[in-house]
PDB file of N, CA and C in Angstrom:
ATOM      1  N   UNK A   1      55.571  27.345   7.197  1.00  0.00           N
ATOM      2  CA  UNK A   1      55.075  28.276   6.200  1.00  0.00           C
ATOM      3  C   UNK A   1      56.204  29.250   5.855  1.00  0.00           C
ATOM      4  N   UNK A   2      56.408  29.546   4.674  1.00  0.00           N
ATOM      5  CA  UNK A   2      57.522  30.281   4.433  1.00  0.00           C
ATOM      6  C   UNK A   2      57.048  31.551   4.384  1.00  0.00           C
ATOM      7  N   UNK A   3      58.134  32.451   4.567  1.00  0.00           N
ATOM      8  CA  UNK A   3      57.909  33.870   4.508  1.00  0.00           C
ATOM      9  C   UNK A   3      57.722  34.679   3.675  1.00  0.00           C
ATOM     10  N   UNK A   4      57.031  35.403   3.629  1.00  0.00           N
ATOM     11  CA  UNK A   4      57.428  36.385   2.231  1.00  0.00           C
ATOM     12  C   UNK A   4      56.671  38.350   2.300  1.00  0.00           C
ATOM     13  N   UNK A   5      57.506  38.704   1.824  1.00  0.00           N
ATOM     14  CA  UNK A   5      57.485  40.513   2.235  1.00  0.00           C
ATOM     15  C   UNK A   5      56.340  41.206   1.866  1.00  0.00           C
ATOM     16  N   UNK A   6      55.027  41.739   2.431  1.00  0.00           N
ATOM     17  CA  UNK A   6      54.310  42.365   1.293  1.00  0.00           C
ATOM     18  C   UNK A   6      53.732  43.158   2.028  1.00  0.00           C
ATOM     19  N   UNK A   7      52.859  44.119   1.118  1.00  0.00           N
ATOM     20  CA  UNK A   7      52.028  45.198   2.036  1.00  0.00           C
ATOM     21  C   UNK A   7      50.760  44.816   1.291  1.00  0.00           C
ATOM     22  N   UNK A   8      49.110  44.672   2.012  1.00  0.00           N
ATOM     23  CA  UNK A   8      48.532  44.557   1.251  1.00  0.00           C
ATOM     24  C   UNK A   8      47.055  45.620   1.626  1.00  0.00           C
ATOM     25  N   UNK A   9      46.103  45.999   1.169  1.00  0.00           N
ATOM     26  CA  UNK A   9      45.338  46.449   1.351  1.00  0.00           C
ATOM     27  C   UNK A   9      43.979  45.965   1.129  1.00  0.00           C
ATOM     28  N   UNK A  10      42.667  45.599   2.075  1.00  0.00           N
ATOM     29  CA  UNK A  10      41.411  45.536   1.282  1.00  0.00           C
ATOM     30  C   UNK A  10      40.543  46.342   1.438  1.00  0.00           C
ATOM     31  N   UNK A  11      40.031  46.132   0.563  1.00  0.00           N
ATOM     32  CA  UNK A  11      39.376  47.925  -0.155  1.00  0.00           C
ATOM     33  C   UNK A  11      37.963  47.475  -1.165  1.00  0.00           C
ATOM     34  N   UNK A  12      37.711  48.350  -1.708  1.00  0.00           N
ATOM     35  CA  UNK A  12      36.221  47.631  -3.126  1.00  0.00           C
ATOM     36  C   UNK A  12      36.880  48.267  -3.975  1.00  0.00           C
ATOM     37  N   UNK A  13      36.365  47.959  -5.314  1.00  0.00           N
ATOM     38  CA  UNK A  13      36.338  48.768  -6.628  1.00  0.00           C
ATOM     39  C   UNK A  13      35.261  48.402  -7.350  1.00  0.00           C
ATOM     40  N   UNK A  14      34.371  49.452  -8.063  1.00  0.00           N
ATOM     41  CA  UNK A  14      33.300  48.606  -8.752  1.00  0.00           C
ATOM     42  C   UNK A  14      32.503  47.584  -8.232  1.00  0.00           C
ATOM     43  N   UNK A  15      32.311  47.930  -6.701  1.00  0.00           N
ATOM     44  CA  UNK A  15      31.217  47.090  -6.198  1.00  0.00           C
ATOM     45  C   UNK A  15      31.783  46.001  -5.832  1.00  0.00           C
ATOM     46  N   UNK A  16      33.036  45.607  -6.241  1.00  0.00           N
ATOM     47  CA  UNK A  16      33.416  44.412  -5.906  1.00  0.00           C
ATOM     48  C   UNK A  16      34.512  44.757  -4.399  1.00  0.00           C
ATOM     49  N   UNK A  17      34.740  43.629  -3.687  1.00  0.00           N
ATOM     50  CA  UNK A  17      35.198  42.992  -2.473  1.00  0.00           C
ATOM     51  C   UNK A  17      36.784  42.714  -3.302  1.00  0.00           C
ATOM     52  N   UNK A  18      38.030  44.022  -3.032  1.00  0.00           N
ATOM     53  CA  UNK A  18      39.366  43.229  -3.527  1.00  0.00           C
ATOM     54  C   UNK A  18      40.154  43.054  -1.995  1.00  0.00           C
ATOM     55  N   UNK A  19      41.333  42.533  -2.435  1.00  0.00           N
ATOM     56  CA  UNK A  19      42.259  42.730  -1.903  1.00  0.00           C
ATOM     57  C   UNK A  19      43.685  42.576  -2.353  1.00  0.00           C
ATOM     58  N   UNK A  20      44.418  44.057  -2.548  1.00  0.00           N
ATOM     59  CA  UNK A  20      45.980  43.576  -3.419  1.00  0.00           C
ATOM     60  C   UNK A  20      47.147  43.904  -2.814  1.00  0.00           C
ATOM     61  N   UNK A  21      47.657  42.804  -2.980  1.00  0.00           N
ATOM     62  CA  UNK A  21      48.795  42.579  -2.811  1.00  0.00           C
ATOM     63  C   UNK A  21      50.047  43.640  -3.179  1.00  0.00           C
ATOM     64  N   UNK A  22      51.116  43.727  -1.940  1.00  0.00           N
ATOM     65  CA  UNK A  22      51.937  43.920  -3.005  1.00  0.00           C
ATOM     66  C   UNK A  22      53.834  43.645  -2.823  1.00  0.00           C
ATOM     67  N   UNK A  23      54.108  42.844  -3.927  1.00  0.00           N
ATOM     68  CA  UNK A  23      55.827  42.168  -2.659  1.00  0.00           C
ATOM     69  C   UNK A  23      56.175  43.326  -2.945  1.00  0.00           C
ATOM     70  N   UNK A  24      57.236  43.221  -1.522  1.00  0.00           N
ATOM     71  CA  UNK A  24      58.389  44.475  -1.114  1.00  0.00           C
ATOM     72  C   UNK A  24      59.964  44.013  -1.679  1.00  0.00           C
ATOM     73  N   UNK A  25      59.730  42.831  -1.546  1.00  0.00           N
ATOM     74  CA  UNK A  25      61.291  42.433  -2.412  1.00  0.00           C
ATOM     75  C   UNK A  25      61.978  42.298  -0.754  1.00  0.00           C
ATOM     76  N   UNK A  26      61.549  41.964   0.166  1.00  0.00           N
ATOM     77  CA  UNK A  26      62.795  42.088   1.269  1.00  0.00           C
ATOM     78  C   UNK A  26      63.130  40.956   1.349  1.00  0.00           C
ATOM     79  N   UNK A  27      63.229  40.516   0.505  1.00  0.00           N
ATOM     80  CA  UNK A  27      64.761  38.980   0.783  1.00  0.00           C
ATOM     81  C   UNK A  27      63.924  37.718   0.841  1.00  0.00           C
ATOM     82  N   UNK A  28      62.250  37.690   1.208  1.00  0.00           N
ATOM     83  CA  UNK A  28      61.386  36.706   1.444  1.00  0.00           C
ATOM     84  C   UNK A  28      61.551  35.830   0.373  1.00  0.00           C
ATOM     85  N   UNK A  29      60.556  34.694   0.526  1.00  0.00           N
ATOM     86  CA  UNK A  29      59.996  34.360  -0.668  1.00  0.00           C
ATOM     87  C   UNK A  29      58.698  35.101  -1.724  1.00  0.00           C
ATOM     88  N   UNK A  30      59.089  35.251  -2.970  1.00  0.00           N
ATOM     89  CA  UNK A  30      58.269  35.829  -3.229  1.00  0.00           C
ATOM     90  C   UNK A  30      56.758  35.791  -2.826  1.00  0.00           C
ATOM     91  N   UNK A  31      56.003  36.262  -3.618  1.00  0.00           N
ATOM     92  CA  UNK A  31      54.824  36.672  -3.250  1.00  0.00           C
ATOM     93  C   UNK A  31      53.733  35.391  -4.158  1.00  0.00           C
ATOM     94  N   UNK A  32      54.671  35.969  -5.614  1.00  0.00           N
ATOM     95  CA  UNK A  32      54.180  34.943  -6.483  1.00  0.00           C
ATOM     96  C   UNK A  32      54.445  33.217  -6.477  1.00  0.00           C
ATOM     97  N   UNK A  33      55.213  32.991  -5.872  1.00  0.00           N
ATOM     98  CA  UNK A  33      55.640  31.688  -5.487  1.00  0.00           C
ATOM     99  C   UNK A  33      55.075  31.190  -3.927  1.00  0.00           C
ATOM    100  N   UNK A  34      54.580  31.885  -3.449  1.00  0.00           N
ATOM    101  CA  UNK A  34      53.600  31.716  -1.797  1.00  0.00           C
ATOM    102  C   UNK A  34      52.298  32.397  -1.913  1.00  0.00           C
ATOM    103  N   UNK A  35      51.714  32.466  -2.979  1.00  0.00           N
ATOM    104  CA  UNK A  35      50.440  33.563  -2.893  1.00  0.00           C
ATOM    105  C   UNK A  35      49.358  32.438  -2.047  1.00  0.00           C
ATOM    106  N   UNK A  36      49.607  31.050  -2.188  1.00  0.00           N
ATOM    107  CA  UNK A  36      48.776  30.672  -1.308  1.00  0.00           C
ATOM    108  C   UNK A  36      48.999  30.885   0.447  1.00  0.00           C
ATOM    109  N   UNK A  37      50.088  31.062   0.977  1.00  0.00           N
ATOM    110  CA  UNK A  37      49.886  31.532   2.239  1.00  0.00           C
ATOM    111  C   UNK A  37      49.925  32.890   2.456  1.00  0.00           C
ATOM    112  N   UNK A  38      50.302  33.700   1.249  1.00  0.00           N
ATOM    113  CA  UNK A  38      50.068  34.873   1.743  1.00  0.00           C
ATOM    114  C   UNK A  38      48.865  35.525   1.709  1.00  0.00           C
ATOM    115  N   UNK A  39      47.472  34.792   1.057  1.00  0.00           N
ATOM    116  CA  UNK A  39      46.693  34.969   1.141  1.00  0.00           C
ATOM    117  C   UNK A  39      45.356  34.421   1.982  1.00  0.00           C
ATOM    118  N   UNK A  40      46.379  32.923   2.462  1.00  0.00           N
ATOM    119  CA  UNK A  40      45.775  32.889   3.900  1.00  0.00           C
ATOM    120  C   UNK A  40      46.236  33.601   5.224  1.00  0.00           C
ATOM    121  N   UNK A  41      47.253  33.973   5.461  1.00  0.00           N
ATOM    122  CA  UNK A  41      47.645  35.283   6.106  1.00  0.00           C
ATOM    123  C   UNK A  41      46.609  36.075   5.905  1.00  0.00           C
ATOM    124  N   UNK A  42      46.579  37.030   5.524  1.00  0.00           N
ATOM    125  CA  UNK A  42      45.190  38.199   5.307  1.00  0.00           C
ATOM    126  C   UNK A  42      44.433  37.489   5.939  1.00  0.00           C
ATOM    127  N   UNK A  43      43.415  36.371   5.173  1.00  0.00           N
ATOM    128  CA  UNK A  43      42.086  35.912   5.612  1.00  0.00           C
ATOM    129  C   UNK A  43      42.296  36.007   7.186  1.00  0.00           C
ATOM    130  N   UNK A  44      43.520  35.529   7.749  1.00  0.00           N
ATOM    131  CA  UNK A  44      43.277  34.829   9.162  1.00  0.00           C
ATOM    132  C   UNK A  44      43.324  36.406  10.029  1.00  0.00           C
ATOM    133  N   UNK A  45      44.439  37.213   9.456  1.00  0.00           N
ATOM    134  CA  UNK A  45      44.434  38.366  10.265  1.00  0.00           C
ATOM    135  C   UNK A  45      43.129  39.539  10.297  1.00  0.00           C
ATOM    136  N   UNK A  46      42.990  39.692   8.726  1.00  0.00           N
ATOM    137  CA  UNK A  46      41.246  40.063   8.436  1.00  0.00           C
ATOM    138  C   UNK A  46      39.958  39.640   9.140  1.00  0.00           C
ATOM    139  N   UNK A  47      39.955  38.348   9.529  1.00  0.00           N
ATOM    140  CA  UNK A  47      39.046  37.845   9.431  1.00  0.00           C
ATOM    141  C   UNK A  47      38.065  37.695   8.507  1.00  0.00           C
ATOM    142  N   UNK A  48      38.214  37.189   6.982  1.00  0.00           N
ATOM    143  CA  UNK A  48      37.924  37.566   6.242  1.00  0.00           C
ATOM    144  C   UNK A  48      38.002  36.082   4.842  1.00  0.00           C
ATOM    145  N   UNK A  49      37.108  35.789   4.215  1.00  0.00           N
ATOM    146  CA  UNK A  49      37.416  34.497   3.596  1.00  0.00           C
ATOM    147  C   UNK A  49      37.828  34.870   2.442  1.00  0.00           C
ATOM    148  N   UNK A  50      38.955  34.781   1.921  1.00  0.00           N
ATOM    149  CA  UNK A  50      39.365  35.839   0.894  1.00  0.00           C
ATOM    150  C   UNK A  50      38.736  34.770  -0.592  1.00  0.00           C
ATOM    151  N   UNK A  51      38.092  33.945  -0.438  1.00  0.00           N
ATOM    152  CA  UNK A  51      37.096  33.298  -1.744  1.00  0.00           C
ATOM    153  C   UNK A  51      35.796  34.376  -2.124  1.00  0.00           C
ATOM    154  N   UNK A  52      35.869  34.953  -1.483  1.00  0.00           N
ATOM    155  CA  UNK A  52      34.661  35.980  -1.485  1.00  0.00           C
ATOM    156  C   UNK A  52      35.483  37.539  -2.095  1.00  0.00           C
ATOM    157  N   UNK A  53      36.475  37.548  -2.221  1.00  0.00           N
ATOM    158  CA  UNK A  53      37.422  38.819  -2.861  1.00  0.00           C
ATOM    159  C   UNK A  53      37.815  38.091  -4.422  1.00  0.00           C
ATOM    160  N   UNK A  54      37.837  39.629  -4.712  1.00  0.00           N
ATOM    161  CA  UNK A  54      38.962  39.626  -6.060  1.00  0.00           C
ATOM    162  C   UNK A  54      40.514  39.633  -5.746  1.00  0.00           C
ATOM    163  N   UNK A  55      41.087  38.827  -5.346  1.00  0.00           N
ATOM    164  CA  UNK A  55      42.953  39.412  -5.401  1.00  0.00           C
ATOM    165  C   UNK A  55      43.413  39.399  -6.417  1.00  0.00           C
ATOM    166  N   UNK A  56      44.609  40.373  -6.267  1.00  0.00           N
ATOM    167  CA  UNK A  56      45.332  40.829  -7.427  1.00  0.00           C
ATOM    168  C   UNK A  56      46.674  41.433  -6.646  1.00  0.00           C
ATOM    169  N   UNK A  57      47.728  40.895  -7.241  1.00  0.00           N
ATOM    170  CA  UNK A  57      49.077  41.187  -6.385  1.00  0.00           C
ATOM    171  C   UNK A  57      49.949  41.799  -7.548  1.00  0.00           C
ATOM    172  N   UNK A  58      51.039  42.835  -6.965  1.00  0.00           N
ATOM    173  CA  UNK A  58      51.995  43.123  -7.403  1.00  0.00           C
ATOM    174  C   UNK A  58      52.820  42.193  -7.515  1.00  0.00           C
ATOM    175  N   UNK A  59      53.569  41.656  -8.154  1.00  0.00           N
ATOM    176  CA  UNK A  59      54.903  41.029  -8.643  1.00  0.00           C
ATOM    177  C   UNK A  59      56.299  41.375  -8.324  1.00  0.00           C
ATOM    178  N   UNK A  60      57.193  40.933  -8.163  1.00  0.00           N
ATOM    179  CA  UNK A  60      58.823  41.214  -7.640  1.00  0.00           C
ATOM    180  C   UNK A  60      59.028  41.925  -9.599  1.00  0.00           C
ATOM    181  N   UNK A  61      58.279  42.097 -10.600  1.00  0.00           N
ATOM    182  CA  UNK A  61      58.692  42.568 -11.858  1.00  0.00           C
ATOM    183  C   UNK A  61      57.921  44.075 -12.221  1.00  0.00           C
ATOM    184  N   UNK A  62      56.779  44.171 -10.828  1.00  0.00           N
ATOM    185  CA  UNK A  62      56.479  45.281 -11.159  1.00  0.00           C
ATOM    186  C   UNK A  62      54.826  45.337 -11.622  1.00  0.00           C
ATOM    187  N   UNK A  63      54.611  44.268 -12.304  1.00  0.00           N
ATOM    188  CA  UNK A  63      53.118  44.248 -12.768  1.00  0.00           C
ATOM    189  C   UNK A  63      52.369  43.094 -12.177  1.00  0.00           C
ATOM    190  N   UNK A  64      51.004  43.799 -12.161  1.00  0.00           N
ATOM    191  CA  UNK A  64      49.629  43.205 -11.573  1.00  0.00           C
ATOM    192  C   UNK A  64      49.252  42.467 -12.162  1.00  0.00           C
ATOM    193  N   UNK A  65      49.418  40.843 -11.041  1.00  0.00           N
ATOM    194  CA  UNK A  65      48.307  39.789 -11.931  1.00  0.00           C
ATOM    195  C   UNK A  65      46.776  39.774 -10.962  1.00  0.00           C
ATOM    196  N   UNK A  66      46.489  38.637 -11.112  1.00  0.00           N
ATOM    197  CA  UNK A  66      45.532  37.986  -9.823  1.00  0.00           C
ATOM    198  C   UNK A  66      45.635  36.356  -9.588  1.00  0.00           C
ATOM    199  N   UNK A  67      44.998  36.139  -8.381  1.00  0.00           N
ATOM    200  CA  UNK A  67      45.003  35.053  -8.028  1.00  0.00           C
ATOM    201  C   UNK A  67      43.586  34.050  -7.452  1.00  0.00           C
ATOM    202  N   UNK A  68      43.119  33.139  -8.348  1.00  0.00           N
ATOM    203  CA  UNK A  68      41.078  33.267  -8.239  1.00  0.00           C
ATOM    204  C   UNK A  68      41.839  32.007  -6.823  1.00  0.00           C
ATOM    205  N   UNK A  69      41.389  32.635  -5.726  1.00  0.00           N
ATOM    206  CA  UNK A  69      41.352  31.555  -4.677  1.00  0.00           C
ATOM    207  C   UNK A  69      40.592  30.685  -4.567  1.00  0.00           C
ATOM    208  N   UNK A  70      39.441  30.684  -5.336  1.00  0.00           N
ATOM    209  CA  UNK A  70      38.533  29.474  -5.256  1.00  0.00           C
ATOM    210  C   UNK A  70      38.754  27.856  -6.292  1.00  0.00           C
ATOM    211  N   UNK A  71      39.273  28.649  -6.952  1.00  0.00           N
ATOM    212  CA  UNK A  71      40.319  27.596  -8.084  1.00  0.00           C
ATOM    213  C   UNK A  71      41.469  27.258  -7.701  1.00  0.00           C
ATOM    214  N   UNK A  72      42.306  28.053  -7.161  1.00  0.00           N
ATOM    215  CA  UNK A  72      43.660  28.123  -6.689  1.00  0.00           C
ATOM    216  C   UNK A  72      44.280  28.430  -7.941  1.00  0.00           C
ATOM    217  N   UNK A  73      44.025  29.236  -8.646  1.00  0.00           N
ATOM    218  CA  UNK A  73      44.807  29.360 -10.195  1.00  0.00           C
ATOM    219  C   UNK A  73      45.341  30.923 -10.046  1.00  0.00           C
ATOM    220  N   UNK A  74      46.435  30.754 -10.527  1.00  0.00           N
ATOM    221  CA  UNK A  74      46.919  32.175 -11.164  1.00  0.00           C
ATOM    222  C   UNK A  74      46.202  33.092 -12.140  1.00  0.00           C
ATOM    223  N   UNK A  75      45.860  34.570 -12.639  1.00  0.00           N
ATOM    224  CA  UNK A  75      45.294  35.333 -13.605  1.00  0.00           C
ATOM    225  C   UNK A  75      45.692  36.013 -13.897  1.00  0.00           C
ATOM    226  N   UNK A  76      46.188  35.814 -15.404  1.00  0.00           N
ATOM    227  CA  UNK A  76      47.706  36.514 -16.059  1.00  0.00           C
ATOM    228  C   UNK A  76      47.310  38.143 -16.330  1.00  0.00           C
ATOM    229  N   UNK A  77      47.176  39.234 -16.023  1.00  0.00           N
ATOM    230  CA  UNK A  77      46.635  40.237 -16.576  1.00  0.00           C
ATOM    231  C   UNK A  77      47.616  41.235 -16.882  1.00  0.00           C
ATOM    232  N   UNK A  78      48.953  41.033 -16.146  1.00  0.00           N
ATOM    233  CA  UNK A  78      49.988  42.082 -16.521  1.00  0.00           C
ATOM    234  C   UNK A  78      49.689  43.849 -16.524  1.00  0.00           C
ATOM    235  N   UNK A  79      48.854  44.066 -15.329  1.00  0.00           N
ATOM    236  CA  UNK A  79      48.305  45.513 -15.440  1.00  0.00           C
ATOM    237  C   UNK A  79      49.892  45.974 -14.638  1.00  0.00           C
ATOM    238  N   UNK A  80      49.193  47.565 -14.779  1.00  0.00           N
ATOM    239  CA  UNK A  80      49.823  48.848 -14.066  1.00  0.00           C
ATOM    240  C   UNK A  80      50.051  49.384 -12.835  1.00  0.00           C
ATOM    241  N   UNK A  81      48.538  48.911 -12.754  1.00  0.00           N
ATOM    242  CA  UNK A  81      48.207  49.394 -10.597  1.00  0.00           C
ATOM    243  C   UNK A  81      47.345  48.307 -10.528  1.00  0.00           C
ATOM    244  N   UNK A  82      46.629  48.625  -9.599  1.00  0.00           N
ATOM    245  CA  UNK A  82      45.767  47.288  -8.884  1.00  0.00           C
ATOM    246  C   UNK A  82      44.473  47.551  -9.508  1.00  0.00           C
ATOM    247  N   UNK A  83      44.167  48.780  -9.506  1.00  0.00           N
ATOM    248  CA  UNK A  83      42.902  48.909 -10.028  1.00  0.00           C
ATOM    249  C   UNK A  83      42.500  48.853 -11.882  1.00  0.00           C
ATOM    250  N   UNK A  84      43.641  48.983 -12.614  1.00  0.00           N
ATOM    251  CA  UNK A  84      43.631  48.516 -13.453  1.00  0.00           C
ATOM    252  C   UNK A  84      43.429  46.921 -13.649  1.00  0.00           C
ATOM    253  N   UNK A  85      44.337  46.224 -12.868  1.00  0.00           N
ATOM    254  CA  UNK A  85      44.000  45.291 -12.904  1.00  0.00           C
ATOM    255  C   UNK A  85      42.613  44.379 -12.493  1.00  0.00           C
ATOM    256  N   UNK A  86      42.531  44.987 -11.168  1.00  0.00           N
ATOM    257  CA  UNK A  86      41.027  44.358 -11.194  1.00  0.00           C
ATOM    258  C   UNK A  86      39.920  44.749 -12.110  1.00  0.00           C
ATOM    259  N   UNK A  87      39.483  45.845 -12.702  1.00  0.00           N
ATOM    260  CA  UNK A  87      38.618  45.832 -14.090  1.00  0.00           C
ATOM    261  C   UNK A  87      39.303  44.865 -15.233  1.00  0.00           C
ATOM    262  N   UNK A  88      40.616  44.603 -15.219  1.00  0.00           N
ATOM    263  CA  UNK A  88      40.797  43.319 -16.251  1.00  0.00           C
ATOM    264  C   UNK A  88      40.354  42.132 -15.496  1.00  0.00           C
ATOM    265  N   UNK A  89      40.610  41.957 -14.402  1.00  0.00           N
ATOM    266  CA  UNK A  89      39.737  40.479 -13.418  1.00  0.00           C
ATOM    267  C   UNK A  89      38.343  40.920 -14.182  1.00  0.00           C
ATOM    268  N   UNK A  90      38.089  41.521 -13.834  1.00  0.00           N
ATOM    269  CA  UNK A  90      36.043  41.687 -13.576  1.00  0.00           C
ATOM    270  C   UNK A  90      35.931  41.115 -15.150  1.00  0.00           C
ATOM    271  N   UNK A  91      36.723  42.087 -15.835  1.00  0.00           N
ATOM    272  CA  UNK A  91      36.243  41.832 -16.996  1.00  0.00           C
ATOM    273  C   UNK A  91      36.333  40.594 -18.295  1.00  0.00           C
ATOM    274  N   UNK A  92      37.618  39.891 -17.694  1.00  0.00           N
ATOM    275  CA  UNK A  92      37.845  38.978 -18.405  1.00  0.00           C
ATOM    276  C   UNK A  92      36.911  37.270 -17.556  1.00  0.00           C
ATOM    277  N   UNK A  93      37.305  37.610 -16.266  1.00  0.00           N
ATOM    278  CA  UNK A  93      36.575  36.313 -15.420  1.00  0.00           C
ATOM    279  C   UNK A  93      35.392  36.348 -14.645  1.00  0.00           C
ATOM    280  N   UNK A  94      34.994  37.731 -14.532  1.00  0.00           N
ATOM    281  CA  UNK A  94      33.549  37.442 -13.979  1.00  0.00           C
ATOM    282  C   UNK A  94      32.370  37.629 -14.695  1.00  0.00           C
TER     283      UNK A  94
END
């Protein structure tokens, strides 16, 4: 499993179950190019099935996408902070 740098937090917003991401840039692999183990990381250390969350990660460019783990698909939203972004999750995909 390759490595990659991040700090992440889970938290709610709007009733909803998130958790976001965010790369540090330390030399890893990105965040966006491993979001699938870095988001089984969490689950395993959480204890926590992260199909049941909203994620949404910072980028090595600065802006917030998401990532629907139950699809395994990327969600282009290009926000500001995290919480911007997740009201664009809620609002565009749920």
């Amino acid at each position: 499993m390759a490595h990659s740098d991040y700090t992440y937090q889970v938290t709610s917003h709007g009733g909803h179950a998130v958790i976001a991401i965010e790369d540090t840039n330390g030399g890893g692999m990105s965040v966006t190019n491993n979001i699938e183990n870095v988001v089984e990381e969490i689950g395993i250390k959480e204890k926590i099935d992260p199909e049941a969350f909203v994620i949404v990660y910072k980028d090595s460019d600065d802006r917030w996408d998401g990532w629907d783990d139950n699809r395994q698909a990327f969600i282009y939203l290009n926000a500001v902070s995290w919480w911007t972004a997740v009201e664009a999750y809620l609002t565009k995909y749920l």
